[in-house]
N, C-alpha and C. Protein backbone atom coordinates (compact mmCIF):
# COMPACT_ATOMS: atom_id res chain seq x y z
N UNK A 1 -5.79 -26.50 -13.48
CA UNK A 1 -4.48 -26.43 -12.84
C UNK A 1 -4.31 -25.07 -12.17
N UNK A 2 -4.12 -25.08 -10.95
CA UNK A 2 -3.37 -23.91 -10.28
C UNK A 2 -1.56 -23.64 -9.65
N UNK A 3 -0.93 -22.68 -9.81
CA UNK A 3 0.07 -22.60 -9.27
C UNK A 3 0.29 -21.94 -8.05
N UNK A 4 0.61 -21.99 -7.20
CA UNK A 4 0.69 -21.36 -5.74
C UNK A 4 2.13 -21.17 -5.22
N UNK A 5 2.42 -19.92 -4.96
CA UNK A 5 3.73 -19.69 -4.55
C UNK A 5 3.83 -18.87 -3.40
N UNK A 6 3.97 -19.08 -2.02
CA UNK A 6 4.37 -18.89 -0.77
C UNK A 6 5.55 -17.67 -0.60
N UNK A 7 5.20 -16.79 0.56
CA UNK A 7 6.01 -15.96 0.56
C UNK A 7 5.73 -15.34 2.01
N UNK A 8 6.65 -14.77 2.25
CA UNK A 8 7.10 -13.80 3.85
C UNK A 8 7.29 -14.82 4.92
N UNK A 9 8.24 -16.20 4.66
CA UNK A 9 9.02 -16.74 5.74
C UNK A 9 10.19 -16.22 6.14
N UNK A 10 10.68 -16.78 6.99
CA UNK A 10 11.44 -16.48 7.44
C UNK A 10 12.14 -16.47 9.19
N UNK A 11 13.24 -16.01 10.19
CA UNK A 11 13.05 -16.30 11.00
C UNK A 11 12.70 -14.97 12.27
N UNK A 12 11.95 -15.16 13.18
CA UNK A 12 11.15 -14.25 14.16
C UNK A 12 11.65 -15.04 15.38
N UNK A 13 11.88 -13.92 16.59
CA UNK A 13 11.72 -14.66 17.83
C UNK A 13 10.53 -15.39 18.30
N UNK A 14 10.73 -16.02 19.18
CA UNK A 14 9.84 -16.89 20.00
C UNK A 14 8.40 -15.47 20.73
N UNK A 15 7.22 -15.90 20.23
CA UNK A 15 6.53 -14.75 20.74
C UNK A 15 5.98 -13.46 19.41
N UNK A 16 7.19 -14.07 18.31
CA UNK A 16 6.64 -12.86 17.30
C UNK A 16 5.69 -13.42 16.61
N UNK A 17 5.75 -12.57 15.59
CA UNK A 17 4.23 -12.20 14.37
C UNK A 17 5.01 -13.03 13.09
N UNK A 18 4.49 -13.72 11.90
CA UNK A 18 5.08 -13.58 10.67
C UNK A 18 3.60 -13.65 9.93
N UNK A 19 3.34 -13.05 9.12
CA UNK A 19 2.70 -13.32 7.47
C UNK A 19 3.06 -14.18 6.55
N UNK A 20 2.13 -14.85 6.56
CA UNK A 20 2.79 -15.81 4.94
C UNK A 20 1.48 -15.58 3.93
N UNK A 21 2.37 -14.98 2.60
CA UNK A 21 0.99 -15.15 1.78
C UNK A 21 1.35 -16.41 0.63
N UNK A 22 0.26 -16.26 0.54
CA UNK A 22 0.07 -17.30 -1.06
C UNK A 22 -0.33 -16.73 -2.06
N UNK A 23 0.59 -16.58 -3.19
CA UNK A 23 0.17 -15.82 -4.62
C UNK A 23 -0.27 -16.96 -5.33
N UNK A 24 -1.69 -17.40 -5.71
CA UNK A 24 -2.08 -18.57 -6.77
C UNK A 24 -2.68 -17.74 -8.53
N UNK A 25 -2.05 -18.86 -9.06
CA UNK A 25 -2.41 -18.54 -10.69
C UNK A 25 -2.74 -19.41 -11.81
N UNK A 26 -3.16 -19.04 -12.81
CA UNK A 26 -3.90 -20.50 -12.92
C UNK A 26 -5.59 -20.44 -12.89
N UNK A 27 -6.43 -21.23 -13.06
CA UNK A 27 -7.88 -21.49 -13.35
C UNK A 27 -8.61 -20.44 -11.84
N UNK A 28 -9.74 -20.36 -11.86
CA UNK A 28 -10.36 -19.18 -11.11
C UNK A 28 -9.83 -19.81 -9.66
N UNK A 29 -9.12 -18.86 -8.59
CA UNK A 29 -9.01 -18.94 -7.38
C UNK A 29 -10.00 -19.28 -6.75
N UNK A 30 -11.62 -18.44 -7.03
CA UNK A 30 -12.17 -18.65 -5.94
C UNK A 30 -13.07 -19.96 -5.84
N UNK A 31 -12.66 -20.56 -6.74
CA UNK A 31 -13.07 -22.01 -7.35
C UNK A 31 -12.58 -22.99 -5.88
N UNK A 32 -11.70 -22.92 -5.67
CA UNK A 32 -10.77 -23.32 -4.77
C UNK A 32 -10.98 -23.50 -3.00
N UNK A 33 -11.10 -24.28 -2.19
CA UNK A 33 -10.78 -23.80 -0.90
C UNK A 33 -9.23 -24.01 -0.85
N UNK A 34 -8.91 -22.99 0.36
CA UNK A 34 -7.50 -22.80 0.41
C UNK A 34 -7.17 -23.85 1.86
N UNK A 35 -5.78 -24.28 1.83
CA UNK A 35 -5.12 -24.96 3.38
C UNK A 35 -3.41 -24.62 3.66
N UNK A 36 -3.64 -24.43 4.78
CA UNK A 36 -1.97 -24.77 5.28
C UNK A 36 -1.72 -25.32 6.03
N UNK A 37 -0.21 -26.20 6.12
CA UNK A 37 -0.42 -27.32 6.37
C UNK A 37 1.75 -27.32 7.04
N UNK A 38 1.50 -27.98 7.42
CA UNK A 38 2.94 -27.09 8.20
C UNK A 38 3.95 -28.95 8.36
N UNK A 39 5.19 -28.68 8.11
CA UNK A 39 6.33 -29.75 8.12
C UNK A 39 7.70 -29.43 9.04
N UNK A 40 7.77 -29.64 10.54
CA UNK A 40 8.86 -28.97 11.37
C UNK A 40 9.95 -30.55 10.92
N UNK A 41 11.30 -30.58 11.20
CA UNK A 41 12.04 -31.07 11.23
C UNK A 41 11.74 -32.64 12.32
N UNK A 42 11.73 -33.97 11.14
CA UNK A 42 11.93 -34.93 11.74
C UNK A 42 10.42 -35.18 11.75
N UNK A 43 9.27 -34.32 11.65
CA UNK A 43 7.75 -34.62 11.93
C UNK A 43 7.09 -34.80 10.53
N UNK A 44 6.09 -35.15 10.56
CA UNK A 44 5.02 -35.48 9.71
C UNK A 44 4.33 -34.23 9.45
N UNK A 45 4.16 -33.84 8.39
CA UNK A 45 3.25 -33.01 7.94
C UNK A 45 1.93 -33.10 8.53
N UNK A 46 1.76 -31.50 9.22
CA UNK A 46 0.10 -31.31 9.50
C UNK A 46 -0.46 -30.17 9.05
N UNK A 47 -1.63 -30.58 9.62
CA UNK A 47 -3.00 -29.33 9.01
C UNK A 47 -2.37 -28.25 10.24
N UNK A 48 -2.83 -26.92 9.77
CA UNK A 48 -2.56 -25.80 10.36
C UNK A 48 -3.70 -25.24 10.07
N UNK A 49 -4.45 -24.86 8.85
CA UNK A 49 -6.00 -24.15 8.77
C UNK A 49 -6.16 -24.37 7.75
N UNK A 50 -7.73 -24.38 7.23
CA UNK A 50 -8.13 -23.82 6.32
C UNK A 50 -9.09 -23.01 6.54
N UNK A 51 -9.89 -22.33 5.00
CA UNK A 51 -10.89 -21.91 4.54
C UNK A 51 -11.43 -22.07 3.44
N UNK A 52 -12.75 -21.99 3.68
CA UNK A 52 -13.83 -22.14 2.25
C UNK A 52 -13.58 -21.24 1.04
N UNK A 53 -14.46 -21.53 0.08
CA UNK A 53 -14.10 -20.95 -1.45
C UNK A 53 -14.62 -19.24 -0.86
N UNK A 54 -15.72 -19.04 -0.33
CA UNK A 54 -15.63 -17.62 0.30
C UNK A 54 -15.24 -16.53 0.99
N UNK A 55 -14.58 -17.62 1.89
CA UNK A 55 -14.01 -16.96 2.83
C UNK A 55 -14.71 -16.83 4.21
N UNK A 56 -15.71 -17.29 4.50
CA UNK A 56 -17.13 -17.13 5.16
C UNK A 56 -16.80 -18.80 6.62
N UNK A 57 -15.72 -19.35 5.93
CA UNK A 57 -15.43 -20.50 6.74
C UNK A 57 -14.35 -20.62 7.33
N UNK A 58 -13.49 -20.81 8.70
CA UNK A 58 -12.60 -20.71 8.57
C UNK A 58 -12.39 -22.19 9.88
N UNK A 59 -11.10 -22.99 9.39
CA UNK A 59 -10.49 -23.84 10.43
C UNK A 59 -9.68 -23.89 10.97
N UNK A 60 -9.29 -24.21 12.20
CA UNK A 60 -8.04 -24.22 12.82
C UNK A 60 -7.40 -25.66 13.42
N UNK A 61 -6.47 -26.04 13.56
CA UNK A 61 -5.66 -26.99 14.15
C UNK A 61 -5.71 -26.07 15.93
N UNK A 62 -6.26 -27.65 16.47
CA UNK A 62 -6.57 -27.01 17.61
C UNK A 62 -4.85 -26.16 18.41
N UNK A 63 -4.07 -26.73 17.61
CA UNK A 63 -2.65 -25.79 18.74
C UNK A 63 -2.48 -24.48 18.10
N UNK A 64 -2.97 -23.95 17.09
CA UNK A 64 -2.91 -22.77 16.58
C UNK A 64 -3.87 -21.80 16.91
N UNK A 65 -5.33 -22.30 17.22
CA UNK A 65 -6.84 -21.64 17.38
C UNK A 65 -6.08 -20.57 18.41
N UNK A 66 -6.62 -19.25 17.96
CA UNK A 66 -6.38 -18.13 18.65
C UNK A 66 -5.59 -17.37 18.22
N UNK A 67 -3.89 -18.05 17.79
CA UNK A 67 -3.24 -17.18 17.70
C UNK A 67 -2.76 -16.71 16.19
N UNK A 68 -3.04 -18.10 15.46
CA UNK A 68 -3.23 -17.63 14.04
C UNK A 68 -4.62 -17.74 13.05
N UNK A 69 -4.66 -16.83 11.98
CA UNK A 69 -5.47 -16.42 11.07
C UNK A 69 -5.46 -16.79 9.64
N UNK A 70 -6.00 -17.33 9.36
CA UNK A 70 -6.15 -18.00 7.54
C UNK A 70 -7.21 -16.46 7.18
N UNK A 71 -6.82 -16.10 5.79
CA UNK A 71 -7.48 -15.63 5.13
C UNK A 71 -7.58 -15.35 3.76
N UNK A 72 -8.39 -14.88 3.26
CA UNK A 72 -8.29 -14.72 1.32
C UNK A 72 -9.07 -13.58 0.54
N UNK A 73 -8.33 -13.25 -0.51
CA UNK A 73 -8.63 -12.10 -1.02
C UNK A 73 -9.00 -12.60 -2.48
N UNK A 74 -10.42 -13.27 -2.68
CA UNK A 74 -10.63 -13.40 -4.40
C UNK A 74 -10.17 -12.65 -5.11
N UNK A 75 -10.22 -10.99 -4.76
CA UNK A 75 -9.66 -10.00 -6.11
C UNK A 75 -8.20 -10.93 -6.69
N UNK A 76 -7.61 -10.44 -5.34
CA UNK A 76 -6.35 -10.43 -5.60
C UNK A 76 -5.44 -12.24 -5.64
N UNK A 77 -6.22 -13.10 -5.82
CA UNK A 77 -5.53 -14.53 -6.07
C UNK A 77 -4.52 -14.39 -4.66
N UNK A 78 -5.26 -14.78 -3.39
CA UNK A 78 -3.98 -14.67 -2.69
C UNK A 78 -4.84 -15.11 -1.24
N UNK A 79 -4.41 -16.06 -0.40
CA UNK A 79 -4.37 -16.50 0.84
C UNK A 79 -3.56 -16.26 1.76
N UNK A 80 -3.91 -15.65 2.66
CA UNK A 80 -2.33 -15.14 4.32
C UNK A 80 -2.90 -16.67 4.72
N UNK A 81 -1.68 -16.15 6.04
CA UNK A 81 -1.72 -17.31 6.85
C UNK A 81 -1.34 -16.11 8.27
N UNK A 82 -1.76 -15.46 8.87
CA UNK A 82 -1.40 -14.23 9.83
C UNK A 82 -0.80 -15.30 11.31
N UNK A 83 0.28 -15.46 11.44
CA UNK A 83 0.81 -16.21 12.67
C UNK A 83 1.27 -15.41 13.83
N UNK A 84 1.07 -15.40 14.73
CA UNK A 84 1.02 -14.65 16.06
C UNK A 84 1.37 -15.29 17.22
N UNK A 85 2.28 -14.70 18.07
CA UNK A 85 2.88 -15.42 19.31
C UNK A 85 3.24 -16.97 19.15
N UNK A 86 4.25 -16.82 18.02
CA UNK A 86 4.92 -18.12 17.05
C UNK A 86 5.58 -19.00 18.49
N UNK A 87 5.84 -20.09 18.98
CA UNK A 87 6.84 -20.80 19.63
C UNK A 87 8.14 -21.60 18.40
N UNK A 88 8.57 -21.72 19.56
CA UNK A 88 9.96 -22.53 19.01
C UNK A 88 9.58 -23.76 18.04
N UNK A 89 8.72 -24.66 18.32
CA UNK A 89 8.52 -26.14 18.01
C UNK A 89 7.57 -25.76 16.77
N UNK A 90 7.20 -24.71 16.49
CA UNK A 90 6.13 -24.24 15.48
C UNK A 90 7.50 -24.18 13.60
N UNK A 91 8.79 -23.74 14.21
CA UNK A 91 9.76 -23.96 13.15
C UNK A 91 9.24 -25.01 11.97
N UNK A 92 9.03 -24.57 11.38
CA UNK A 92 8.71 -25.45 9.77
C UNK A 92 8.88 -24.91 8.49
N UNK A 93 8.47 -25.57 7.89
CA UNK A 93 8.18 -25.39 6.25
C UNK A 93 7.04 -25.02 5.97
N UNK A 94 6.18 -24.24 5.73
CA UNK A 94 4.69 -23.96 5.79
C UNK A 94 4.14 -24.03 3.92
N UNK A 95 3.46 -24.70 3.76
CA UNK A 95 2.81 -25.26 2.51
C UNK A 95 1.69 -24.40 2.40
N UNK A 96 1.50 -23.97 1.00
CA UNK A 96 -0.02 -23.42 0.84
C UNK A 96 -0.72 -24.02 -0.03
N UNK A 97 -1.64 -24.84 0.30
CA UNK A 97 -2.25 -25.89 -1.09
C UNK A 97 -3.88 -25.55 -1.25
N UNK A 98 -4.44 -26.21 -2.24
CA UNK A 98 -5.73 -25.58 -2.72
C UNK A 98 -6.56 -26.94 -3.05
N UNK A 99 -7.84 -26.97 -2.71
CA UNK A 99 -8.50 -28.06 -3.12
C UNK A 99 -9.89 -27.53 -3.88
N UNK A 100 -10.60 -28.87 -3.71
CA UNK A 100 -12.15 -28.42 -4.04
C UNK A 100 -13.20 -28.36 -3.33
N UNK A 101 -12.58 -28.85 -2.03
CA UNK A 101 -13.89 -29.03 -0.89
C UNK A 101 -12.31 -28.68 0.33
N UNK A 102 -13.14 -27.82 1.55
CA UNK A 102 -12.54 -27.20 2.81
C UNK A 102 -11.67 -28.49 3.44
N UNK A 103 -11.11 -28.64 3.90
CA UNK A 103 -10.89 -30.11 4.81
C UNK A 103 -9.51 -29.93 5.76
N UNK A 104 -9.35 -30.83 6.54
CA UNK A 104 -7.96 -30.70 7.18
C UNK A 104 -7.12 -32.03 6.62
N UNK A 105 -7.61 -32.78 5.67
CA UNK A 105 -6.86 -33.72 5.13
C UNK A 105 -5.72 -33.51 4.21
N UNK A 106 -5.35 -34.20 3.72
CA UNK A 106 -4.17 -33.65 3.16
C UNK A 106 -4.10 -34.04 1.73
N UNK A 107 -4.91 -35.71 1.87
CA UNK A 107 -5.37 -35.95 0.72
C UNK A 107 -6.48 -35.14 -0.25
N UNK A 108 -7.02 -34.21 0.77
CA UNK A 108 -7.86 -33.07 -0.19
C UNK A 108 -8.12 -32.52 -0.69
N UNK A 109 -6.42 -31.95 -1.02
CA UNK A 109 -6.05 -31.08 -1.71
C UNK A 109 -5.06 -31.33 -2.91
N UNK A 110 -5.75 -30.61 -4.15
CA UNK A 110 -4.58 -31.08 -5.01
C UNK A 110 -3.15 -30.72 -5.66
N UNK A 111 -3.26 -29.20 -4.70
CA UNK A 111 -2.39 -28.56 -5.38
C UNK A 111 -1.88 -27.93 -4.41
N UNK A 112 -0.43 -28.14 -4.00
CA UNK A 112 0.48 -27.55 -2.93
C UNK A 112 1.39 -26.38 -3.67
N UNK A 113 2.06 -25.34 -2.88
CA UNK A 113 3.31 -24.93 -3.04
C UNK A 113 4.59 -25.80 -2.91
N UNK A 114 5.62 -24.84 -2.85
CA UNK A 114 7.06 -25.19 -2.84
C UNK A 114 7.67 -25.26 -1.57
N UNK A 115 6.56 -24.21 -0.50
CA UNK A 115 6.26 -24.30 0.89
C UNK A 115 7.31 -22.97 1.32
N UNK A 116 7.74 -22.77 2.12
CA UNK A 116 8.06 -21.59 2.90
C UNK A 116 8.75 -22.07 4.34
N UNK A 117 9.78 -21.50 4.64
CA UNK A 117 10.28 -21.91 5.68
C UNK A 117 10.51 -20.87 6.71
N UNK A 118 9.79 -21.15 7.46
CA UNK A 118 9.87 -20.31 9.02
C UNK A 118 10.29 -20.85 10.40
N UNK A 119 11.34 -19.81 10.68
CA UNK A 119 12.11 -20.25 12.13
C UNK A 119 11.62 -19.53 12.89
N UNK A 120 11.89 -20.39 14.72
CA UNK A 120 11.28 -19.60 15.56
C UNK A 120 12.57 -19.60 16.25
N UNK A 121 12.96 -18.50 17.02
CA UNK A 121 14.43 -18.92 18.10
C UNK A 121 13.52 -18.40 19.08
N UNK A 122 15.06 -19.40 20.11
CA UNK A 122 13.96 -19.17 21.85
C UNK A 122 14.52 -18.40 22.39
C-alpha cells in the first residue's frame, strides 16, 4: 500500500509556471512508476505523464510535450509535475497515482491521490 498526497495547486495566469509535487508513503517508492493524470470540468479524466521506477523514462500526453516535466526524487518519496506556459482549458484537478509498470492507462495504476486543483485565468 502507498499513500500519495498532492501539493502546490492552485490558480496562475494563462502563460504561467505551477509545480505540483507528490509526497508518497507507504511500501518502497521506488518500487513504483509514477503518473499524472488530469480532470478539467465536465471532461473525462486524462493521462498527462508519466515515468519509470528510475526515473530514466519519461512520457508525455502529446498536448503537454514540451511544456511540462514529470519528475522523481527516490531519496525523498516525491514526484513534481513542473507545468509551464499553463492555458486556460488546462484548469483541472491534477491526480498523482502510482503503479507497477509505466503506462498512460489509467487502469494501471493502483494508487491515486486526493488530486490537486489548478486554475488557469485568461
Amino acid at each position: 500500500q502507498v499513500q500519495l498526497v498532492e501539493s502546490g495547486g492552485g490558480l496562475v495566469q494563462a502563460g504561467g509556471s505551477l509545480r505540483l509535487s507528490c509526497a508518497a508513503s507507504g511500501r518502497t517508492f521506488s518500487s513504483y512508476a509514477m503518473g499524472w493524470f488530469r480532470q478539467g470540468p465536465g471532461r473525462e479524466r486524462e493521462f498527462v505523464a508519466s515515468i519509470n521506477r528510475s526515473g530514466s523514462g519519461t512520457y508525455y500526453a502529446d498536448s503537454v510535450e514540451g511544456r511540462f516535466t514529470i519528475s522523481r526524487d527516490n531519496a525523498k518519496n516525491t514526484s513534481r509535475l513542473q507545468m509551464n506556459s499553463l492555458k486556460p482549458d488546462e484548469a483541472a484537478v491534477y491526480y498523482c497515482t502510482a503503479g507497477w509498470i509505466v503506462s498512460r492507462a489509467q487502469n494501471q495504476y493502483d494508487f491515486w491521490g486526493q488530486g490537486s486543483q489548478v486554475t488557469v485565468s485568461s
